[in-house]
Protein backbone atom coordinates (compact mmCIF):
# COMPACT_ATOMS: atom_id res chain seq x y z
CA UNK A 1 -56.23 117.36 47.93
CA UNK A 2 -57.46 118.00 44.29
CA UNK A 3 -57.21 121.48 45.48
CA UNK A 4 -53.42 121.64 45.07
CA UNK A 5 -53.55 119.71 41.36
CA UNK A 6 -53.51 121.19 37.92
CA UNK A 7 -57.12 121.49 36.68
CA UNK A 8 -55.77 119.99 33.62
CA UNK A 9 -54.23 116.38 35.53
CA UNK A 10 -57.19 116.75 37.87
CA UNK A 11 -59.88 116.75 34.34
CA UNK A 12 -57.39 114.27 32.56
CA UNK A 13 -57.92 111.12 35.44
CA UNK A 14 -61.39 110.18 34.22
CA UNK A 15 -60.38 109.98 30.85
CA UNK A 16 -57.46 107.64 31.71
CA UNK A 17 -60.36 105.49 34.11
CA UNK A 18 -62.49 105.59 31.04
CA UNK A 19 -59.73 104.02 28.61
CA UNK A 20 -58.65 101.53 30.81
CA UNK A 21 -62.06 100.37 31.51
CA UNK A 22 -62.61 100.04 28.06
CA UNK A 23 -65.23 102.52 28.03
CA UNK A 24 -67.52 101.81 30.63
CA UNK A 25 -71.40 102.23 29.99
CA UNK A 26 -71.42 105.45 31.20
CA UNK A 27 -70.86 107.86 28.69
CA UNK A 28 -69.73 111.76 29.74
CA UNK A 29 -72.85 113.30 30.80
CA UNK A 30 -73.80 109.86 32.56
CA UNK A 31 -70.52 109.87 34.67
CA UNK A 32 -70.91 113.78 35.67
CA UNK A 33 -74.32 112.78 36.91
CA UNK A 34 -73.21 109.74 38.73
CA UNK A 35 -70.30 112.33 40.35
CA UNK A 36 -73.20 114.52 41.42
CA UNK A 37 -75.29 112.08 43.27
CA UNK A 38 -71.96 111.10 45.02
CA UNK A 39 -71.61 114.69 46.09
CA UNK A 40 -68.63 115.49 44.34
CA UNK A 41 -70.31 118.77 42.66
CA UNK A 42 -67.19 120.51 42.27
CA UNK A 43 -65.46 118.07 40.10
CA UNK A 44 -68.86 117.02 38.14
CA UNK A 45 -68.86 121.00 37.03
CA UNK A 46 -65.52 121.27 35.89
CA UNK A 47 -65.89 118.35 34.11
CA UNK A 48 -68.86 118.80 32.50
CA UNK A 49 -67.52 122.31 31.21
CA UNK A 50 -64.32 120.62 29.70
CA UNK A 51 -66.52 118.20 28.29
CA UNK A 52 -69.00 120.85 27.11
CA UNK A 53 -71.80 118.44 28.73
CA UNK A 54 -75.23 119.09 31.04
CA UNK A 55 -74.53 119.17 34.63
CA UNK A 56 -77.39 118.29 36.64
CA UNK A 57 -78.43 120.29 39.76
CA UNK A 58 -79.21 118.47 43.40
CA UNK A 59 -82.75 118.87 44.61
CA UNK A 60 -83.25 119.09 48.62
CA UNK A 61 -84.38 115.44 48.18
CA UNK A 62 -81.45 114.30 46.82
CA UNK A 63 -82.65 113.88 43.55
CA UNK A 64 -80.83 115.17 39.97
CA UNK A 65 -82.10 117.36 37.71
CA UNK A 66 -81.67 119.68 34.99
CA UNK A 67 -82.09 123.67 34.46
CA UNK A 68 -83.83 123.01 31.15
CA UNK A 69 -86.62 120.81 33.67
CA UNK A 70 -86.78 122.98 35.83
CA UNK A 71 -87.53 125.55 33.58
CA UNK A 72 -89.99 123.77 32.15
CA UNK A 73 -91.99 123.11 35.43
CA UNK A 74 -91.79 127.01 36.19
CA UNK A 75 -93.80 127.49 33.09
């Protein structure tokens, strides 16, 4: 369904959530991670690009992480 949207009124609906919520706790990079551990990887990437935020990765475990961790452990 998001699909057949504008990228631009697709990235604009969690910024209208955000406001109306008063700015939740969750700040940009929180709320692309909490869209990744729903599964909605698609959306978290756009958004973090438009954002210019990190975008964590999904282990096979289900757990987030980041490129500059895993990096890190490969070193």
């Amino acid at each position: 369904m998001l699909y057949s949207e504008e990228p631009t009124a697709v990235c604009a609906v969690p910024n209208t959530c955000r406001e109306k919520l008063k700015r939740p706790p969750a700040d940009q990079e929180h709320y692309v991670a909490i869209l990744m551990s729903h599964h909605c990887i698609d959306l978290a990437q756009a958004l973090s690009k438009v954002w210019q935020v990190a975008c964590p990765k999904v282990a096979q475990n289900g757990s987030l992480y980041y490129a500059a961790d895993e990096t890190r452990t490969a070193a």
